[in-house]
Protein backbone atom coordinates (compact mmCIF):
# COMPACT_ATOMS: atom_id res chain seq x y z
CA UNK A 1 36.03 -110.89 -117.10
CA UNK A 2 38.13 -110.79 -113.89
CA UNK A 3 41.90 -110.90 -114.64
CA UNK A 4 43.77 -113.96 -112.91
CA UNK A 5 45.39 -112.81 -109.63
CA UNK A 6 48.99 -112.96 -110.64
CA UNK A 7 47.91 -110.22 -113.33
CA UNK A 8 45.84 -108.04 -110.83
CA UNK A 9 48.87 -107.65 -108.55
CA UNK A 10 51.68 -106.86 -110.96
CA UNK A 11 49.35 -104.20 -112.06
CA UNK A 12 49.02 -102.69 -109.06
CA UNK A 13 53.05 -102.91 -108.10
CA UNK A 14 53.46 -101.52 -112.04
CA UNK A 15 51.36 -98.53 -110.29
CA UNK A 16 47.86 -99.55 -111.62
CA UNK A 17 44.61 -98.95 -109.45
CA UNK A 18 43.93 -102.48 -107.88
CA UNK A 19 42.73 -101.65 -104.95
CA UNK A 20 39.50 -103.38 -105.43
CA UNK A 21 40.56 -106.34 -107.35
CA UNK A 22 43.44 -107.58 -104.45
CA UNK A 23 41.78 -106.55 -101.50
CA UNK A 24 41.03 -110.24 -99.70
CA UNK A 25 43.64 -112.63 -101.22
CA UNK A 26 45.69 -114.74 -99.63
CA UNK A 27 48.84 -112.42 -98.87
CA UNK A 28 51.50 -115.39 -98.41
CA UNK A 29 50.33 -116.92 -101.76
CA UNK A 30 50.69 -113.56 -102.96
CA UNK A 31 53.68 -113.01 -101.37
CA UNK A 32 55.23 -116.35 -102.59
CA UNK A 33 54.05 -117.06 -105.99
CA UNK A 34 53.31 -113.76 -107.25
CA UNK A 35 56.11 -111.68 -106.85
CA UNK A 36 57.16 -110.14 -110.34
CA UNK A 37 60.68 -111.72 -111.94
CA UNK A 38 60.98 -109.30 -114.51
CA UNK A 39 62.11 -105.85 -112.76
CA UNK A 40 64.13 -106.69 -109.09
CA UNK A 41 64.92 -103.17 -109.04
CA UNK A 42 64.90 -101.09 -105.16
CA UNK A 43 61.62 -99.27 -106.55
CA UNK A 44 60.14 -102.39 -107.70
CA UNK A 45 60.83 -104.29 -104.82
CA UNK A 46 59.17 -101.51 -102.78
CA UNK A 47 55.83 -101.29 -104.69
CA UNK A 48 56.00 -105.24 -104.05
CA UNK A 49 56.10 -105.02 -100.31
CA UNK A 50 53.99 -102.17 -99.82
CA UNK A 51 51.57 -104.16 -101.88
CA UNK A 52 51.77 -107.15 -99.54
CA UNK A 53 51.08 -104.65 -96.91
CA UNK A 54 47.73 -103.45 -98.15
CA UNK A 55 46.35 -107.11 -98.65
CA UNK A 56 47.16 -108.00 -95.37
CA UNK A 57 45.57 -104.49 -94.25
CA UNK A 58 42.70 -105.30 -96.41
CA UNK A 59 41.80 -108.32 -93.87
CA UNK A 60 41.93 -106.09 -90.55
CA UNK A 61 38.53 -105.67 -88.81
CA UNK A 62 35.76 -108.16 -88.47
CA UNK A 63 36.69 -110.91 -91.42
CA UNK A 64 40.59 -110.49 -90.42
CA UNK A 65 39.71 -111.01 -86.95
CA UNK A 66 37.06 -113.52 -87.50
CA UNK A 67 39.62 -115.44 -89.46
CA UNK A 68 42.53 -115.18 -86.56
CA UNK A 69 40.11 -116.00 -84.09
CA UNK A 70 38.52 -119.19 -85.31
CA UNK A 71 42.02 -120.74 -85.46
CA UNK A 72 42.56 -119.95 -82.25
CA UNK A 73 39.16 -121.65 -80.69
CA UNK A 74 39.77 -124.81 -83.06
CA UNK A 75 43.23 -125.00 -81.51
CA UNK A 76 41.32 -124.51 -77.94
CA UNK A 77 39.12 -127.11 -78.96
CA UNK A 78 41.95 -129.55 -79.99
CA UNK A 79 43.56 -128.82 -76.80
CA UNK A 80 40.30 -129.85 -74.63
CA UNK A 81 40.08 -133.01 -76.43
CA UNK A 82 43.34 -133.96 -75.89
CA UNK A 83 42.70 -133.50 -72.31
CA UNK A 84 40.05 -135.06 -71.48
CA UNK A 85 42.35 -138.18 -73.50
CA UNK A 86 45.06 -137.57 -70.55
CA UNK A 87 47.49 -135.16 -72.51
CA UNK A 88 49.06 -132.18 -70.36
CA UNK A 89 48.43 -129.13 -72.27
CA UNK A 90 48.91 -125.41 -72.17
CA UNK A 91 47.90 -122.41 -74.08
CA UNK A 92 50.10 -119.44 -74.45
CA UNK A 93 49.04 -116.08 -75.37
CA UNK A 94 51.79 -113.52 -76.10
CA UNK A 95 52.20 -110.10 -77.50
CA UNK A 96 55.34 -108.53 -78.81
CA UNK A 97 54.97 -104.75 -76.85
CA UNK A 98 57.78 -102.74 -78.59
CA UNK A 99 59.12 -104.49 -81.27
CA UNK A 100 58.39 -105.96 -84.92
CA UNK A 101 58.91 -109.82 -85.72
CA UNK A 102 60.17 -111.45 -88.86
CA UNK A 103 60.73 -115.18 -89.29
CA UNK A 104 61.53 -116.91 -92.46
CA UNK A 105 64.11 -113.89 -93.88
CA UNK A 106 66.41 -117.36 -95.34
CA UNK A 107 63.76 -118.78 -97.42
CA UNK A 108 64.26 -118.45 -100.98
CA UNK A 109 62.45 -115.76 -102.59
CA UNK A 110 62.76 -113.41 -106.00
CA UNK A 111 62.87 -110.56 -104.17
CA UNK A 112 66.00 -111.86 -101.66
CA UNK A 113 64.25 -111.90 -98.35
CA UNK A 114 61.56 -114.41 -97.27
CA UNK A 115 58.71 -114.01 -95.09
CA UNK A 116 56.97 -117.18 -92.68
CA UNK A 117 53.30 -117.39 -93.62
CA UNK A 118 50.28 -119.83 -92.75
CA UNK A 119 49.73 -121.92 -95.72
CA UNK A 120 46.08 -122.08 -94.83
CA UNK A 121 45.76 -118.53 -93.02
CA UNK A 122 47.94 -116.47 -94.77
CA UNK A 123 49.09 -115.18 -90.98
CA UNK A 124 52.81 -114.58 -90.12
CA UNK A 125 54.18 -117.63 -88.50
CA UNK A 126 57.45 -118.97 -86.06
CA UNK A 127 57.14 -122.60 -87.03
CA UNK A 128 56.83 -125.19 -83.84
CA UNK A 129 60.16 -126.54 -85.15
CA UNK A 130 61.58 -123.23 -83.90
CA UNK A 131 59.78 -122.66 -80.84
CA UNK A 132 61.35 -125.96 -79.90
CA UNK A 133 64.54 -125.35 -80.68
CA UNK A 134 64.13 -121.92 -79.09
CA UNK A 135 62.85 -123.69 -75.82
CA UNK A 136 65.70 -126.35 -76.01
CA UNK A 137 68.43 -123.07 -76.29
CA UNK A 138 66.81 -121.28 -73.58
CA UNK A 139 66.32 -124.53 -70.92
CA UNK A 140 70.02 -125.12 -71.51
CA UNK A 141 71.36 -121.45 -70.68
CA UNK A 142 68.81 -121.49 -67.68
CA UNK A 143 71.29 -125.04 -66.60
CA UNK A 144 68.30 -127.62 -66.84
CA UNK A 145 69.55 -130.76 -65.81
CA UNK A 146 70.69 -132.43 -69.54
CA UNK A 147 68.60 -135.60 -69.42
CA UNK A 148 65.98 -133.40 -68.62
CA UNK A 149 66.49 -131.09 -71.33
CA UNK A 150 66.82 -134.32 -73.65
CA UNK A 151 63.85 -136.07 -72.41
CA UNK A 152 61.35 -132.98 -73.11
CA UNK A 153 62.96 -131.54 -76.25
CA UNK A 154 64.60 -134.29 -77.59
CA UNK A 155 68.19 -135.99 -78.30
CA UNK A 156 70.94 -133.64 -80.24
CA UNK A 157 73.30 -135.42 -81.69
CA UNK A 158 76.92 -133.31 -82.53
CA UNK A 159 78.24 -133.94 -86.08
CA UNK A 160 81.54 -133.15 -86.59
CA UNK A 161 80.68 -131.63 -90.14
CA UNK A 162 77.87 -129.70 -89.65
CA UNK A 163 75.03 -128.42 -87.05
CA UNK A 164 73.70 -130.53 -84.32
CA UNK A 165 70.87 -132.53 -85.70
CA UNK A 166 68.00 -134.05 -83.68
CA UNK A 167 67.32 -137.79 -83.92
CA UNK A 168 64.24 -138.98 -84.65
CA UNK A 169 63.36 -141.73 -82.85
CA UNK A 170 63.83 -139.66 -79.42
CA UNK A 171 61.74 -136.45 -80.62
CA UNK A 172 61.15 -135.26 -77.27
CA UNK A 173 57.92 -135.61 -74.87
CA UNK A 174 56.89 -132.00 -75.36
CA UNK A 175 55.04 -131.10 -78.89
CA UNK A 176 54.89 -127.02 -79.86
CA UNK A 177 52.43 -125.56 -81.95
CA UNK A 178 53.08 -122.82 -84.51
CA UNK A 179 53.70 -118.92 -83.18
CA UNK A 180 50.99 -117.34 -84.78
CA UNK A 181 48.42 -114.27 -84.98
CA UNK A 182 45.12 -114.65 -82.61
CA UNK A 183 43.97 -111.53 -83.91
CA UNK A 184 44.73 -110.09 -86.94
CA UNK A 185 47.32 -107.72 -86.97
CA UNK A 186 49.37 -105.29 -89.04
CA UNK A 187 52.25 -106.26 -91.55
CA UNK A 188 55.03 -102.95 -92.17
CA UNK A 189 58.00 -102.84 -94.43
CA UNK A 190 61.62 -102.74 -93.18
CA UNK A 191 64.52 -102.40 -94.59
CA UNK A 192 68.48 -103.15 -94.21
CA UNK A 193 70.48 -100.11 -96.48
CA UNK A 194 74.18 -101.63 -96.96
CA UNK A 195 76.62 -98.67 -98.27
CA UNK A 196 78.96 -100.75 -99.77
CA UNK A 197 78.05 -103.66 -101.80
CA UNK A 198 80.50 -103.76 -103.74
CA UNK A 199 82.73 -104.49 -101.35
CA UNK A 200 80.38 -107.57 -100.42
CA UNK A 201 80.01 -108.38 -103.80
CA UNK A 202 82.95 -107.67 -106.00
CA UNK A 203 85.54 -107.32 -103.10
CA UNK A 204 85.93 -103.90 -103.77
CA UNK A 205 87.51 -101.69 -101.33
CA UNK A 206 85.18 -99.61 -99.26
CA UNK A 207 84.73 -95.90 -100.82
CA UNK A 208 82.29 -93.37 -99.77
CA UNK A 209 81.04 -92.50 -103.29
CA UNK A 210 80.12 -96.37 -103.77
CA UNK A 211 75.76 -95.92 -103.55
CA UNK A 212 73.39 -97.92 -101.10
CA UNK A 213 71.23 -100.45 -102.76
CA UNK A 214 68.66 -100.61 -100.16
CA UNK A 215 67.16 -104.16 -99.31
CA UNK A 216 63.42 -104.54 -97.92
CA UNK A 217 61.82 -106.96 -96.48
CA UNK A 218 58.64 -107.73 -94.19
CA UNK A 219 57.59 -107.73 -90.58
CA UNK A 220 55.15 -108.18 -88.35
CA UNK A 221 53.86 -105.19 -86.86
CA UNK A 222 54.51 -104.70 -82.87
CA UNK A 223 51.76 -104.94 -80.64
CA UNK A 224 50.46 -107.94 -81.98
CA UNK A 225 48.41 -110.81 -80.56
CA UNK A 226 50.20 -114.01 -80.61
CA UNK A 227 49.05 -117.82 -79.14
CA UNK A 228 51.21 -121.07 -79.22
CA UNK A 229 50.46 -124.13 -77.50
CA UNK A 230 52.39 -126.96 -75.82
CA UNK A 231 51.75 -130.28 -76.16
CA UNK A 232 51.84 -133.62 -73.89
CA UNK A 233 50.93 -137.16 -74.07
CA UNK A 234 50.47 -139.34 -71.34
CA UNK A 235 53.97 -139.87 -69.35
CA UNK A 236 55.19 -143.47 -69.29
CA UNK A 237 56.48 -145.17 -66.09
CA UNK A 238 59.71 -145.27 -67.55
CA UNK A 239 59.57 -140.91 -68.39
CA UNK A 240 58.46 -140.68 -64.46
CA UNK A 241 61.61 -142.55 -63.32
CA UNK A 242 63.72 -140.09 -65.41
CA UNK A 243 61.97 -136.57 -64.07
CA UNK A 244 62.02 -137.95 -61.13
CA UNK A 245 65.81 -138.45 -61.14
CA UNK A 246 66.08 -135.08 -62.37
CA UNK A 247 64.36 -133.14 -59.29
CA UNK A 248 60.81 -133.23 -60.60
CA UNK A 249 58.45 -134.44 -57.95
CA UNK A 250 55.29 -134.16 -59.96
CA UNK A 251 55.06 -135.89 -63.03
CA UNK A 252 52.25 -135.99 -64.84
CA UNK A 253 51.35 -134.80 -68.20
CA UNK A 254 49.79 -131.76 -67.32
CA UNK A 255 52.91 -131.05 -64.82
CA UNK A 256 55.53 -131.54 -67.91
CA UNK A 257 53.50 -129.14 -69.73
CA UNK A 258 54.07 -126.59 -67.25
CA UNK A 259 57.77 -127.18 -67.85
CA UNK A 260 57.26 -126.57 -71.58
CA UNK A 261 55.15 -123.60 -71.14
CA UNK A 262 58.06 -122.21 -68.79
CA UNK A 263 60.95 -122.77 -71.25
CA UNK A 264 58.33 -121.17 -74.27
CA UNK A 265 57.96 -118.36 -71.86
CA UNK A 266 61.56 -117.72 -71.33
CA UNK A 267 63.04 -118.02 -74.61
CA UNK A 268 60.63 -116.15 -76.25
CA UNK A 269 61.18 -113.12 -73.72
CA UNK A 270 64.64 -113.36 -73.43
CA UNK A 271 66.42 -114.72 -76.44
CA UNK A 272 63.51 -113.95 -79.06
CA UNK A 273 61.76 -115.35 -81.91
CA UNK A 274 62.67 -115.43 -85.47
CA UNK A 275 65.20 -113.34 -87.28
CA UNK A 276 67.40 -109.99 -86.26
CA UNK A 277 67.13 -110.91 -82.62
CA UNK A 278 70.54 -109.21 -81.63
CA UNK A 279 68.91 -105.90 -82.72
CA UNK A 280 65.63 -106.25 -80.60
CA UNK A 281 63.20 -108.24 -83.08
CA UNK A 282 61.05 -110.61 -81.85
CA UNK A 283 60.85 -109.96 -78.21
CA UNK A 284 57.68 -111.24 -76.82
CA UNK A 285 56.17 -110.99 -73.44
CA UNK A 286 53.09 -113.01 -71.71
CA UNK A 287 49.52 -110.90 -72.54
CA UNK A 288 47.69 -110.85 -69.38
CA UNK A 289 44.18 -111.97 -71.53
CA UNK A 290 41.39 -113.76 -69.52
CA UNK A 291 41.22 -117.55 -71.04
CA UNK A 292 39.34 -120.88 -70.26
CA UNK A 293 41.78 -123.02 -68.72
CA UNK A 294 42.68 -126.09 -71.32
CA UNK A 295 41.05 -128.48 -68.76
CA UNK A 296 37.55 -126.97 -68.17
CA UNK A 297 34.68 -128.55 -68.87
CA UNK A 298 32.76 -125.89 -70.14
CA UNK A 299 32.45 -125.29 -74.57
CA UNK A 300 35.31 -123.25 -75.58
């Protein structure tokens, strides 16, 4: 009888030959349901990500890729359909050249450190939610006009006792798809090594003889293969008045989109995506692939 998977995997982080019985699940359910609660100890935690590793390396090749790439030519397919309905629309394929990616290192998780998957792939992710925000950040710092930068990303409204928040009723024109893998890629352990936690902690004073308690986490490998998309539906008469206002002579939906792409393009290269940015994660850069523009006619 085959052991549930929760079972098969804390074997195999106990040090138990499991190759055979993990290799295909679905590494974030893996990742965030099955980590063990009992032991949180530096060793532990190790065997747990390298674990995580070897089911995502498990998928690499034809099923991994198969997987990846079927996403992407539904989301191609989504894009032509919305089209042809009079939505602008773009496509944006991206690789990150020199550097890993991590998004999602807040979310709550036994082992400390979260980790972004695809609830349905099981693929690292950078939510839309963030590639807007990311876009919004970037547009600003590149001086956008601001009811420009409101119209396309949305209102942001300053509380006093807290972080902006965005209002709801004025989302934004432009709509951004997850960050995610177009080909399935590698997964690799990191780790921060703090030498004195216990001046963190217990508010200690520093002391060389206090010992590092090494923290790991996960990435995404570099040289991946990334998509996103960007999103827009039919501009109203009254949206035209406002880009026009704002400089933009050409307003359709296809000609905002551009805009969005732009800003996607820009943040993502120069400010990065996801977590540890200040240290070089999550640079990515525009990967000069061969696609079927979002407006042909032809079957994607």
């Amino acid at each position: 009888m085959t052991r549930p998977l929760r079972t098969r995997l804390q074997a195999r982080v106990q040090g138990a030959n499991a190759d055979e019985v993990i290799a295909g699940c679905h590494v974030g359910l893996a990742f965030d349901r099955f980590a063990p609660t009992d032991d949180r100890s530096p060793t532990v935690k190790r065997r747990f990500f390298d674990v995580m590793v070897d089911v995502s390396q498990s998928h690499r090749g034809k099923e991994g890729d198969t997987l990846a790439n079927d996403a992407f030519v539904r989301e191609k397919r989504r894009l032509h359909d919305l089209c042809a309905d009079g939505w602008g629309t773009r496509s944006i394929l991206l690789t990150n050249p020199r550097c890993r990616f991590i998004s999602g290192l807040g979310i709550s998780h036994p082992f400390e450190a979260g980790f972004s998957f695809s609830q349905t792939l099981g693929v690292p992710i950078l939510p839309g939610s963030s590639v807007k925000g990311l876009a919004r950040e970037w547009a600003r710092i590149d001086g956008w006009d601001a009811r420009l930068i409101d119209l396309l990303f949305g209102l942001e409204l300053i509380d006093a006792d807290g972080p902006p928040t965005f209002a709801t009723p004025a989302q934004g024109l432009v709509q951004f798809s997850d960050l995610a893998w177009r080909k399935w890629g590698a997964l690799e352990v990191d780790l921060v090594n703090p030498h004195y936690s216990d001046y963190y902690v217990n508010d200690e004073d520093p002391a060389d003889w206090m010992q590092p308690v090494p923290s790991f986490f996960l990435t995404a490998a570099p040289q991946g293969k990334w998509f996103t998309s960007v999103l827009v539906p039919p501009v109203s008469d009254e949206e035209a008045l406002v880009l026009n206002d704002c400089g933009q002579k050409a307003v359709a939906a296809q000609d905002v989109a551009l805009l969005g792409e732009r800003a996607v393009i820009g943040a993502l290269g120069d400010l990065g995506g996801g977590g540890k940015t200040m240290v070089g994660y999550g640079e990515f850069v525009l990967d000069h692939e061969i696609e079927p523009k979002a407006n042909s006619k032809k079957k994607v």
